[in-house]
N, C-alpha and C. Protein backbone atom coordinates (compact mmCIF):
# COMPACT_ATOMS: atom_id res chain seq x y z
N UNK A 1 0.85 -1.17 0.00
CA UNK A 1 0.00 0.00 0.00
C UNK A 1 0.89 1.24 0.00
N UNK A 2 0.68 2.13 -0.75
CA UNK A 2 0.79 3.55 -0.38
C UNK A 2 1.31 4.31 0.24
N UNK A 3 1.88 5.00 0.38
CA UNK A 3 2.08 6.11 1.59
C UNK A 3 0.45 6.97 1.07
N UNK A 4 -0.12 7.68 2.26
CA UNK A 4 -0.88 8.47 2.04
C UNK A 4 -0.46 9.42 3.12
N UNK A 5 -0.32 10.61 2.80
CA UNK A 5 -0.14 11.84 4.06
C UNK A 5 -1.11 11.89 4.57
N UNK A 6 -1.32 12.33 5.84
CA UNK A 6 -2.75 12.49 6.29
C UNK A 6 -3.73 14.15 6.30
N UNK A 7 -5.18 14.01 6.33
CA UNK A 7 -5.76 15.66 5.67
C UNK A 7 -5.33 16.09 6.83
N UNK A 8 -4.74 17.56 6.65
CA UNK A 8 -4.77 18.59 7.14
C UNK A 8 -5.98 19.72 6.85
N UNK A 9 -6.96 19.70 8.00
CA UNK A 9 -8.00 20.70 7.22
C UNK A 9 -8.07 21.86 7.94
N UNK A 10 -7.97 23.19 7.51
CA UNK A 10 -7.35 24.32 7.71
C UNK A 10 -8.46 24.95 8.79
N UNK A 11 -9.71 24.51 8.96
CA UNK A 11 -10.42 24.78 9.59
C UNK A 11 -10.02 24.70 11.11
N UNK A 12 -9.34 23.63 11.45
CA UNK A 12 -8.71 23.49 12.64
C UNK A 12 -7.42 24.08 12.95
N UNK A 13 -7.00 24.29 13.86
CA UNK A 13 -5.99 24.89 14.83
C UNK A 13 -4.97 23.69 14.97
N UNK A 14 -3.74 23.25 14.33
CA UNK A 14 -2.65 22.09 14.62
C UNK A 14 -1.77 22.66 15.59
N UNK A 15 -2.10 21.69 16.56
CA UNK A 15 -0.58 21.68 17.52
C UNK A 15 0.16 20.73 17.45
N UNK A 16 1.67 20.53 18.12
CA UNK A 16 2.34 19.61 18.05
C UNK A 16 1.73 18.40 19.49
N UNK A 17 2.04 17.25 19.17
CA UNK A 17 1.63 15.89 19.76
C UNK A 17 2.51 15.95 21.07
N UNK A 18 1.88 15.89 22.44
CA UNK A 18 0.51 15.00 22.34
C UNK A 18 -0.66 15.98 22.30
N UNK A 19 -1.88 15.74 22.19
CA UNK A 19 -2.92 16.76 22.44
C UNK A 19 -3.01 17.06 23.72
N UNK A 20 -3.33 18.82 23.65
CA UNK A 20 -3.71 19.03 24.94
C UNK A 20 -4.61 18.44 25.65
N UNK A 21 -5.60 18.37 25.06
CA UNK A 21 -6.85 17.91 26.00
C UNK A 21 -6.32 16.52 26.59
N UNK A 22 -5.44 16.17 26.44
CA UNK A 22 -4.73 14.96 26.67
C UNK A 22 -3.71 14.11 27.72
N UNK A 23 -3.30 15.22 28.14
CA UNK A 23 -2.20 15.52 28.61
C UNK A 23 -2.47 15.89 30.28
N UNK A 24 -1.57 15.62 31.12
CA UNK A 24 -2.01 15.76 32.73
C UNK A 24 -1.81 17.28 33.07
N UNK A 25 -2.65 17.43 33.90
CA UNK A 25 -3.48 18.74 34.34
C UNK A 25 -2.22 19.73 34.55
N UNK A 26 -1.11 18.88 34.96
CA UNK A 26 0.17 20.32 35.08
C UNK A 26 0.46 20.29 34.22
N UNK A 27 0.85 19.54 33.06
CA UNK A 27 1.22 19.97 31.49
C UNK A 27 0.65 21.05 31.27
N UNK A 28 -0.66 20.82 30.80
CA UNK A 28 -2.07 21.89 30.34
C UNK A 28 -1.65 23.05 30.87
N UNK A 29 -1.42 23.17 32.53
CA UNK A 29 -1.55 23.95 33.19
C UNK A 29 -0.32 24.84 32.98
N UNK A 30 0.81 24.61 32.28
CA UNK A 30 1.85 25.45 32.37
C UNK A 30 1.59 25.77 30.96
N UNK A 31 1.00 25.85 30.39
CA UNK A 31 0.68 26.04 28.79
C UNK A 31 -0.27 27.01 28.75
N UNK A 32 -0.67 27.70 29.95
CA UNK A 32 -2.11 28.37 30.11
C UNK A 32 -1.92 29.73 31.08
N UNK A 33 -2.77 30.65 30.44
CA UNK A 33 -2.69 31.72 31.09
C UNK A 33 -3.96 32.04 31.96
N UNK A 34 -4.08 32.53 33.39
CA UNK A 34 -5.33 32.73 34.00
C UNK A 34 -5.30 34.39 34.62
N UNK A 35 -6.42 34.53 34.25
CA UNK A 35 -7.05 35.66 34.60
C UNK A 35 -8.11 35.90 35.82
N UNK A 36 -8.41 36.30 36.52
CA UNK A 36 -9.21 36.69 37.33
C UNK A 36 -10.27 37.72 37.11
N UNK A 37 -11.61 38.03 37.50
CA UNK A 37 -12.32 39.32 37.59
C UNK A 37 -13.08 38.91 38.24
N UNK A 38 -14.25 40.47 38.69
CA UNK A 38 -15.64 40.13 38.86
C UNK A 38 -17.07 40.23 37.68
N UNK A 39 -17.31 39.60 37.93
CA UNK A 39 -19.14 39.88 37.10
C UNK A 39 -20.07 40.02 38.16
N UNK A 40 -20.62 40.55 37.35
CA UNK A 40 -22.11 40.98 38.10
C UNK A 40 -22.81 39.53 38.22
N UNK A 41 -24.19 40.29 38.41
CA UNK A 41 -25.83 39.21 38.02
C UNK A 41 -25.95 38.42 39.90
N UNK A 42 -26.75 36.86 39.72
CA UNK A 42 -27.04 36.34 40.95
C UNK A 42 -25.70 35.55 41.45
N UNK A 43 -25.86 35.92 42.97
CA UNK A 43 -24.90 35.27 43.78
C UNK A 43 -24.85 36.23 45.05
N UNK A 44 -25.27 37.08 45.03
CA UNK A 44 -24.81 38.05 46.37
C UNK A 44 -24.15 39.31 46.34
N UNK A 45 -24.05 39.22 47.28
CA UNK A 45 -22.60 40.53 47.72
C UNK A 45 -21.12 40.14 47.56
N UNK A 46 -21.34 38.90 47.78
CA UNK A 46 -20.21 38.06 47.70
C UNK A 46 -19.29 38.30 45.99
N UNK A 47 -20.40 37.92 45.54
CA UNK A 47 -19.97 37.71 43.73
C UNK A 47 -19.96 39.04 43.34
N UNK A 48 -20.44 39.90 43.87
CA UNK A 48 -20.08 41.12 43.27
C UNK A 48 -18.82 41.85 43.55
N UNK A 49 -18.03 41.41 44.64
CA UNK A 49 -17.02 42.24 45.51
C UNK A 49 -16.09 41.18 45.33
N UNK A 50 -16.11 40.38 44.50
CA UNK A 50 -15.09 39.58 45.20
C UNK A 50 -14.55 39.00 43.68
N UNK A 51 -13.62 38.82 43.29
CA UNK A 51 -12.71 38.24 41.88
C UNK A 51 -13.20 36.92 41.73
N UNK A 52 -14.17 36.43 41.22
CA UNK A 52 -14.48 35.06 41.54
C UNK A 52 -14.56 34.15 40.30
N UNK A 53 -14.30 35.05 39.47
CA UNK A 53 -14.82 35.05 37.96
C UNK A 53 -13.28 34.53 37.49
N UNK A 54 -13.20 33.43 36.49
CA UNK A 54 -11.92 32.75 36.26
C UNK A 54 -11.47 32.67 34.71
N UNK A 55 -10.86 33.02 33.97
CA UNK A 55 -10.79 33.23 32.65
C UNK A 55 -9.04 32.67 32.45
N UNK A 56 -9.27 31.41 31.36
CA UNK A 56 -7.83 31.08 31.14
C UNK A 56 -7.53 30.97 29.60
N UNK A 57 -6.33 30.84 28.85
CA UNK A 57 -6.21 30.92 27.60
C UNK A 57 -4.99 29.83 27.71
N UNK A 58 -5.44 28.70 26.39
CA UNK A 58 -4.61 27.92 26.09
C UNK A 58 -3.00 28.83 25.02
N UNK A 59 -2.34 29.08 25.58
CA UNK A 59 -1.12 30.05 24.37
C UNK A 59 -0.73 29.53 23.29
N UNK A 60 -0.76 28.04 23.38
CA UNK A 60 -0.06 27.68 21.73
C UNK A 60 -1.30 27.79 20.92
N UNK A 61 -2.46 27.30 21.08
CA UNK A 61 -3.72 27.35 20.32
C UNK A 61 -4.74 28.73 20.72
N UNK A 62 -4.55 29.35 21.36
CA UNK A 62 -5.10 30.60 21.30
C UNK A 62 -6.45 30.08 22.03
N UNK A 63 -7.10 29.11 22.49
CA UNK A 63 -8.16 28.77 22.90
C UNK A 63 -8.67 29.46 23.97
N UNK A 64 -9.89 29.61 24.04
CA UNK A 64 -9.82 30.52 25.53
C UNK A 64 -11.29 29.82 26.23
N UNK A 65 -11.28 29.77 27.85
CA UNK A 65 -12.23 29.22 28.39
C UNK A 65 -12.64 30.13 29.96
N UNK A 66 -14.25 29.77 29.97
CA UNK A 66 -14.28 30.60 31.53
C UNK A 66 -14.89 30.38 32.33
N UNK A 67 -15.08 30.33 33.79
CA UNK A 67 -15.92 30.03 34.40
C UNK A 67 -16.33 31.44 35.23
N UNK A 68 -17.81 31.54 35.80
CA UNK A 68 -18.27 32.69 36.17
C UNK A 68 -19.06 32.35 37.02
N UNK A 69 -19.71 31.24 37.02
CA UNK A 69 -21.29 30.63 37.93
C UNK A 69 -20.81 30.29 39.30
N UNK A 70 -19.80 30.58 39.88
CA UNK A 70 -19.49 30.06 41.27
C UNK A 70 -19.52 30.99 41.64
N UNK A 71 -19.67 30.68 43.86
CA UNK A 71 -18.85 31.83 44.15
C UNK A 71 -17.54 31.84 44.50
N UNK A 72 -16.83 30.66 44.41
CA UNK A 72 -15.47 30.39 44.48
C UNK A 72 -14.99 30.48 43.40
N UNK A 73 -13.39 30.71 43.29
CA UNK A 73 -12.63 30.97 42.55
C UNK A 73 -12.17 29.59 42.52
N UNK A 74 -11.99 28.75 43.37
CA UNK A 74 -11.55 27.44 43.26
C UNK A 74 -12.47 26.73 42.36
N UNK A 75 -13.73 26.91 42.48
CA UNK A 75 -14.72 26.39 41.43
C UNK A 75 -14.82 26.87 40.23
N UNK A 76 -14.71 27.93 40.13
CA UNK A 76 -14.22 28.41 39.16
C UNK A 76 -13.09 27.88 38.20
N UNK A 77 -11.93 27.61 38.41
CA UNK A 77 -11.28 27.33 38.36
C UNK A 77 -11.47 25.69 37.71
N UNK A 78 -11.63 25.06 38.49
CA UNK A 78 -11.84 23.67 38.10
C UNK A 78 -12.86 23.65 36.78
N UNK A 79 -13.45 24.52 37.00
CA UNK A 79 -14.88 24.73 35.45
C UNK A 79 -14.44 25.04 34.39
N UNK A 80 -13.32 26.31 34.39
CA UNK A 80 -13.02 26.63 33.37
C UNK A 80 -11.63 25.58 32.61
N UNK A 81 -11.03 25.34 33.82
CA UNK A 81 -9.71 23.69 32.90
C UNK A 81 -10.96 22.34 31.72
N UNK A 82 -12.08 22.15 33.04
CA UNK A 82 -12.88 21.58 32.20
C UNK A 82 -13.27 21.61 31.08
N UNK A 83 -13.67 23.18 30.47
CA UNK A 83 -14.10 23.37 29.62
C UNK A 83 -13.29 23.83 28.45
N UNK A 84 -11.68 24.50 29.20
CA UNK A 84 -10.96 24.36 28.21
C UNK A 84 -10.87 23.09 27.57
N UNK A 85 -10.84 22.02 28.35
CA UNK A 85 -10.30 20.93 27.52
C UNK A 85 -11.64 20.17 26.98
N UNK A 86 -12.43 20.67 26.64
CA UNK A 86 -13.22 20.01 25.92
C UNK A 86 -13.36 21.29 24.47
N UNK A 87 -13.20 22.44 24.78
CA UNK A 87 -12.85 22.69 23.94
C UNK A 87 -11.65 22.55 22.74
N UNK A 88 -10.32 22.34 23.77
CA UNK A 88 -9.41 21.96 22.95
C UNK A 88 -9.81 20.71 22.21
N UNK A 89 -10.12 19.92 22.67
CA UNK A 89 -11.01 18.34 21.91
C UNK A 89 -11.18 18.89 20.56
N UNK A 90 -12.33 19.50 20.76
CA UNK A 90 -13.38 19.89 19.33
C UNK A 90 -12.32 20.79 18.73
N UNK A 91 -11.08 21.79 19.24
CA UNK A 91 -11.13 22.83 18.08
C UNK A 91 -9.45 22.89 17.60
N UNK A 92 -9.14 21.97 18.24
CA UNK A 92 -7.49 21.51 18.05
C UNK A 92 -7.15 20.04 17.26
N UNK A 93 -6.11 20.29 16.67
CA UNK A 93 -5.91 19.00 15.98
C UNK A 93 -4.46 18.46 16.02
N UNK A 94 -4.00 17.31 16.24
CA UNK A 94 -2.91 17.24 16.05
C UNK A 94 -2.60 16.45 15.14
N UNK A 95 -1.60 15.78 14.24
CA UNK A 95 -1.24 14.67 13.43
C UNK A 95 -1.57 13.54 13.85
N UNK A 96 -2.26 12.46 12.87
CA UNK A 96 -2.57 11.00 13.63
C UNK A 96 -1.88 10.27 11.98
N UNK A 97 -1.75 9.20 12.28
CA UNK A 97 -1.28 8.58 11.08
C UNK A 97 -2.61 7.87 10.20
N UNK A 98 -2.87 8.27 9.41
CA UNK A 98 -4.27 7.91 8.99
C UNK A 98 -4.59 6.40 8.94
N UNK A 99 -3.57 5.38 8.20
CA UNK A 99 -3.72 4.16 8.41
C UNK A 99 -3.00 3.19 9.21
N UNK A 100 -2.15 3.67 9.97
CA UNK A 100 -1.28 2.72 11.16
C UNK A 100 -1.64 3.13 12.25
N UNK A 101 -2.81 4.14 12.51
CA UNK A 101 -2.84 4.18 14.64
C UNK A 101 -3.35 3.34 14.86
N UNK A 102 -2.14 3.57 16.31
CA UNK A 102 -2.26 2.71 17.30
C UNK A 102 -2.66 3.88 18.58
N UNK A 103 -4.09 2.54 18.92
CA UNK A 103 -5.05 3.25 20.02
C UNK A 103 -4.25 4.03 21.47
N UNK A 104 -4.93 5.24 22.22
CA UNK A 104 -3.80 5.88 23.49
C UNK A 104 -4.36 4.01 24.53
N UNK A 105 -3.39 4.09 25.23
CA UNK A 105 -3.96 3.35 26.50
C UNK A 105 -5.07 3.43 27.17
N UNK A 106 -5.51 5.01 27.09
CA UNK A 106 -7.36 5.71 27.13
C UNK A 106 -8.29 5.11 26.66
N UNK A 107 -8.10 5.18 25.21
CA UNK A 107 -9.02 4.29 24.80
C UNK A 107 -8.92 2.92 24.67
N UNK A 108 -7.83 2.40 25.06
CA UNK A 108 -8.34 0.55 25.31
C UNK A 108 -8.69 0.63 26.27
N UNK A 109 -8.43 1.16 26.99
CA UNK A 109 -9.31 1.12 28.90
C UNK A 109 -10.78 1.16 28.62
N UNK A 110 -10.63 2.16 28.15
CA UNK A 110 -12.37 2.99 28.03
C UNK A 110 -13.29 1.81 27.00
N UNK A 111 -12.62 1.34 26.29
CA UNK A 111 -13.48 0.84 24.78
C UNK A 111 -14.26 -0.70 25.50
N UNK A 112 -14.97 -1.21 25.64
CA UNK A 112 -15.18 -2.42 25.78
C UNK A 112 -15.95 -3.23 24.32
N UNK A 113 -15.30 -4.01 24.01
CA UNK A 113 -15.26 -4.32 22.72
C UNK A 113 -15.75 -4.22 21.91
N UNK A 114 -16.62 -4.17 20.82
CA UNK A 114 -16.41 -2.32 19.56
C UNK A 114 -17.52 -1.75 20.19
N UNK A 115 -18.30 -1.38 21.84
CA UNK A 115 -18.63 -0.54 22.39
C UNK A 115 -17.65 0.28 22.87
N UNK A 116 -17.89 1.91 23.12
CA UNK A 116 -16.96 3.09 24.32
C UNK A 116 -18.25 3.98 25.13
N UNK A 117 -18.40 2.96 26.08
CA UNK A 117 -19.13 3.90 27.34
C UNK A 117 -18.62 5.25 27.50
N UNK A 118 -19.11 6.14 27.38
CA UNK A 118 -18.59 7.03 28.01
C UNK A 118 -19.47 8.62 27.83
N UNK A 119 -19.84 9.17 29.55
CA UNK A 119 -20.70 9.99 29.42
C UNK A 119 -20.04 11.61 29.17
N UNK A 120 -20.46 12.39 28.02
CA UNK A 120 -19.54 13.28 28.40
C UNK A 120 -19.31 14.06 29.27
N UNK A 121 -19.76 14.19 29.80
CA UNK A 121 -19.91 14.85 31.55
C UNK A 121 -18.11 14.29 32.30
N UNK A 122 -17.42 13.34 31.84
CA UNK A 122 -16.86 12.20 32.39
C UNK A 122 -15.22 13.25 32.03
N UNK A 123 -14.15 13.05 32.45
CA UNK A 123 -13.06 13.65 32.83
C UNK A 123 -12.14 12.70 31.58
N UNK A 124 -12.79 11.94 31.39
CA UNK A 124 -12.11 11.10 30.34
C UNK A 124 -12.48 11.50 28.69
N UNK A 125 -13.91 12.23 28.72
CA UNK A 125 -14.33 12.47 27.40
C UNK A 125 -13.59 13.37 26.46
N UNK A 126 -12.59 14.48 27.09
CA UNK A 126 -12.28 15.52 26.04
C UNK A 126 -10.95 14.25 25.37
N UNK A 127 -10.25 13.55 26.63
CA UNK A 127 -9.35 12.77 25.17
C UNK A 127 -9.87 12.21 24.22
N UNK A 128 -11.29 11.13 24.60
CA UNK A 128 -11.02 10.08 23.97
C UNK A 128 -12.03 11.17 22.27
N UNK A 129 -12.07 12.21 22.62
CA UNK A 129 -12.70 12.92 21.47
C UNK A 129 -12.05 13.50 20.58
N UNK A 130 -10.63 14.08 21.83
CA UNK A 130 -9.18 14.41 20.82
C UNK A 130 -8.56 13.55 19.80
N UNK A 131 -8.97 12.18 20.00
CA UNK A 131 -8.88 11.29 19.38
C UNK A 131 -9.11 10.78 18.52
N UNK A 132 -10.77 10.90 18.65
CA UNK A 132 -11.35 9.99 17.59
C UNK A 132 -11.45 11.19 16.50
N UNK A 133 -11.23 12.97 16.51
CA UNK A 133 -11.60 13.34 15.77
C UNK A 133 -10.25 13.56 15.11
N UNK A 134 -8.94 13.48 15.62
CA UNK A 134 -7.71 13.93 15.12
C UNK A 134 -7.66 12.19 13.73
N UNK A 135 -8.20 11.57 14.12
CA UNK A 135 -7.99 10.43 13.35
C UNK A 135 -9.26 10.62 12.16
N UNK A 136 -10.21 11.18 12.50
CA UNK A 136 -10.98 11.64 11.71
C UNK A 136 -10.90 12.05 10.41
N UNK A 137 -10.36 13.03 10.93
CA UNK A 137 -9.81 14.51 10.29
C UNK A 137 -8.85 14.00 9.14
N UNK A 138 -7.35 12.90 10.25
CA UNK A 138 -6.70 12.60 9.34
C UNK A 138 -7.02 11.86 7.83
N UNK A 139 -8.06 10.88 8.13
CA UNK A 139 -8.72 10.30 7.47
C UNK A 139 -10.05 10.79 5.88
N UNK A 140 -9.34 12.32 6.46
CA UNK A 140 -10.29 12.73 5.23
C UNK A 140 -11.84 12.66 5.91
N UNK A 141 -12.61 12.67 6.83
CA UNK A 141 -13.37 12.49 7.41
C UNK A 141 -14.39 11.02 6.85
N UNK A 142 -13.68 10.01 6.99
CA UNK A 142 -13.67 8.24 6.63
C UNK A 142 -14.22 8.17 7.77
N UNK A 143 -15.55 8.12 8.17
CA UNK A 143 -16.00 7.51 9.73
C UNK A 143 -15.69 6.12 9.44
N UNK A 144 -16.03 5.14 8.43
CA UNK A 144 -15.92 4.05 8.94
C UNK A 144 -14.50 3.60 8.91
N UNK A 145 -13.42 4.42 8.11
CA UNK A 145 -12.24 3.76 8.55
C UNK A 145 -11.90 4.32 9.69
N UNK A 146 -12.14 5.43 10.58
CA UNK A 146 -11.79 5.90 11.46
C UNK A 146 -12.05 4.47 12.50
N UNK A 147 -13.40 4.43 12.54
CA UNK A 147 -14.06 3.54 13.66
C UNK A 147 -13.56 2.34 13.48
N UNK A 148 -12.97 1.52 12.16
CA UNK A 148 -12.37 0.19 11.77
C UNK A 148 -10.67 0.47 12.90
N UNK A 149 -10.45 1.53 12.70
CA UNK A 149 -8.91 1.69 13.18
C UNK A 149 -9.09 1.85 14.75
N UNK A 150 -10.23 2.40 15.29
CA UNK A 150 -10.29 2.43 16.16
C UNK A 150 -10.98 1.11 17.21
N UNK A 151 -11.22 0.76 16.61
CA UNK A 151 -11.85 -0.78 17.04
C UNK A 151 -13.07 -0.36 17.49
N UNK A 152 -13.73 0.32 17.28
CA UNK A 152 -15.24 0.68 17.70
C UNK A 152 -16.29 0.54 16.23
N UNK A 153 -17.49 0.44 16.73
CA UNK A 153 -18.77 0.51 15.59
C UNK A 153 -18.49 2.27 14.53
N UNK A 154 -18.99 2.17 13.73
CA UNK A 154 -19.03 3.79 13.32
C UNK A 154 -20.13 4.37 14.13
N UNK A 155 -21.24 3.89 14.37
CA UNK A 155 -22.37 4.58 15.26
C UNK A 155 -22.16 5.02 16.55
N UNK A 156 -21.02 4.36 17.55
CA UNK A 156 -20.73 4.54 18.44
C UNK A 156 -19.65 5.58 18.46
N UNK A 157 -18.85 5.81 16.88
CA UNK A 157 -18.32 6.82 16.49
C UNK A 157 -18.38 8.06 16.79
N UNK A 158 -19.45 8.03 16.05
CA UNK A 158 -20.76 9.33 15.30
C UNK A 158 -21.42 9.26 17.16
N UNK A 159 -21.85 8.53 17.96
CA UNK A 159 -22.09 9.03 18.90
C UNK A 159 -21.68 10.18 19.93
N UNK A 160 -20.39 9.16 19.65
CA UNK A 160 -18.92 10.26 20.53
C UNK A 160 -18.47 11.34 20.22
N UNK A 161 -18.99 11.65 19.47
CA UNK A 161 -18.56 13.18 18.55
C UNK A 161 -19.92 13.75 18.51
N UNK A 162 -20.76 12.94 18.76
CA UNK A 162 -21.95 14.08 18.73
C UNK A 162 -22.43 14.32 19.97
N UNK A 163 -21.86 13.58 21.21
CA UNK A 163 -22.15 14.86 22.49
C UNK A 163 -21.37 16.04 22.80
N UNK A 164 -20.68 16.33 21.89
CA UNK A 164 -20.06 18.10 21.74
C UNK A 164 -20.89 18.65 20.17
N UNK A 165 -21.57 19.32 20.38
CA UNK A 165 -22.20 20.21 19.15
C UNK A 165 -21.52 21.03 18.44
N UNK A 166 -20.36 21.36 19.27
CA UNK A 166 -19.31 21.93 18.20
C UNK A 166 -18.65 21.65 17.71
N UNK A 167 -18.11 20.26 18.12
CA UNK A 167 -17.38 19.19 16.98
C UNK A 167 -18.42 18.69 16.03
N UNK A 168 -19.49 18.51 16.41
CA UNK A 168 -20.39 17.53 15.40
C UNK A 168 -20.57 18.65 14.41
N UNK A 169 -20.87 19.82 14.47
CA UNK A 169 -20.82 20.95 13.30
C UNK A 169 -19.60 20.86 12.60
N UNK A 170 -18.66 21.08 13.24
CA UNK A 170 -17.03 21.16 12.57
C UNK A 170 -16.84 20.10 11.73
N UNK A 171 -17.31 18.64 12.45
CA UNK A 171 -17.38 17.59 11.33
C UNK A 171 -17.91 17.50 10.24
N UNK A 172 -19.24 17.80 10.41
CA UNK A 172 -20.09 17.94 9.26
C UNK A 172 -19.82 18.82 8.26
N UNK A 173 -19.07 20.11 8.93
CA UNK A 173 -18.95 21.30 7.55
C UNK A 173 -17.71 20.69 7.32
N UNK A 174 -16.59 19.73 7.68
CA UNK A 174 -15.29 19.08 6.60
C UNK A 174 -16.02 18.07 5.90
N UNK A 175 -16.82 17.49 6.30
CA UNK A 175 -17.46 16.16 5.48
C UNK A 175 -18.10 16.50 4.04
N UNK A 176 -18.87 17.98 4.78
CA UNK A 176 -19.44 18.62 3.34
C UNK A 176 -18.22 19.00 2.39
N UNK A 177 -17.53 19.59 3.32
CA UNK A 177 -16.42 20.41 2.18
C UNK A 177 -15.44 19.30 1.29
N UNK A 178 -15.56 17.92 1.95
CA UNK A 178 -15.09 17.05 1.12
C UNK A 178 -15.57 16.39 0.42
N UNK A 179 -16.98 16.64 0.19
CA UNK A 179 -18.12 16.31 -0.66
C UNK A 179 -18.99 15.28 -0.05
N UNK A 180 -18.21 15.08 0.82
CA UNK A 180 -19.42 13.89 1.83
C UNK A 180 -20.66 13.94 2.45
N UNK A 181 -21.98 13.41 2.85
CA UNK A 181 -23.10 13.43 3.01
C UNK A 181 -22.55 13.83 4.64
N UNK A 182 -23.26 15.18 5.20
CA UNK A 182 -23.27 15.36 6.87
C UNK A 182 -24.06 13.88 7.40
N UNK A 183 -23.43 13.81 8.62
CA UNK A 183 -23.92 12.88 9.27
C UNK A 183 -25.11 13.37 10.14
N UNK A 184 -26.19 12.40 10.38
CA UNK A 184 -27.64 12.82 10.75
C UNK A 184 -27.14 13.13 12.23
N UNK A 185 -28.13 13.60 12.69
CA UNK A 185 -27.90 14.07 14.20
C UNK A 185 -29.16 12.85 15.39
């Protein structure tokens, strides 16, 4: 067979490997800038007087995430890493080899055989999404070779990517742009 390079689609943001969303919380964490403020609205006296409000930016990918709904800054805090890294998931990409990956240790844990439990709510979801979409992507957006390489169903695929709405858009507008039918929702 072939060499085939794998797609690069310009729509996404490439960083170098491993993915953030990927990577242990002090990695991430020295890669990231945090901000503090206050906001207004419900919470008290407390939330109004007090910096509680948490705003961080991924620097190599420019990503930015925030938390505001607490009245702790510690909660804060923990909300907005969260949500960075589910954003990085959906809006970062790194190189996957389109036809030789080999699965992270994440996902053989996670996968139980061509099922992947997994709720996204779950601390495990932004990898195993960094994943399935960086292989995606590479793939020219090939769900079923993605899901063949990945040892999972394609439906269980297409599942995993569709509890983030902003990846499942992002997918769909490369699928279109590669002439491919969007996948149903």
């Amino acid at each position: 067979m072939a060499y085939r390079p794998p797609f690069v689609d310009p729509a996404f943001r490439m960083v170098d490997a491993p993915h953030p969303a990927t990577v242990e919380e002090d990695a991430l964490l020295r890669e990231c800038e945090f901000t503090t403020g206050r906001v207004g609205g419900p919470g008290g006296q407390h939330r109004n007087r007090v910096e509680t409000a948490v705003f961080v930016v991924h620097l190599p990918s420019g990503i930015e995430a925030q938390a505001t709904e607490r009245r702790s800054q510690a909660e804060n805090r923990r909300m907005a890493i969260r949500r960075l890294r589910r954003k990085l998931a959906s809006h970062v990409r790194t190189l996957a080899s389109r036809d030789t990956h080999a699965c992270s240790e994440l996902w053989k844990r996670r996968r139980q055989g061509n099922k992947l439990p997994v709720n996204p709510d779950h601390e495990d979801y932004p990898g195993l999404l960094a994943e399935a979409l960086d292989l995606i992507v590479a793939r020219r957006y090939d769900m079923a070779g993605a899901a063949a390489l990945l040892g999972v169903t394609m439906s269980q695929l297409s599942r995993l990517v569709h509890h983030d709405k902003g990846a499942f858009a992002k997918m769909n507008a490369g699928r279109e742009a590669c002439g491919l039918p969007p996948l149903r929702k």
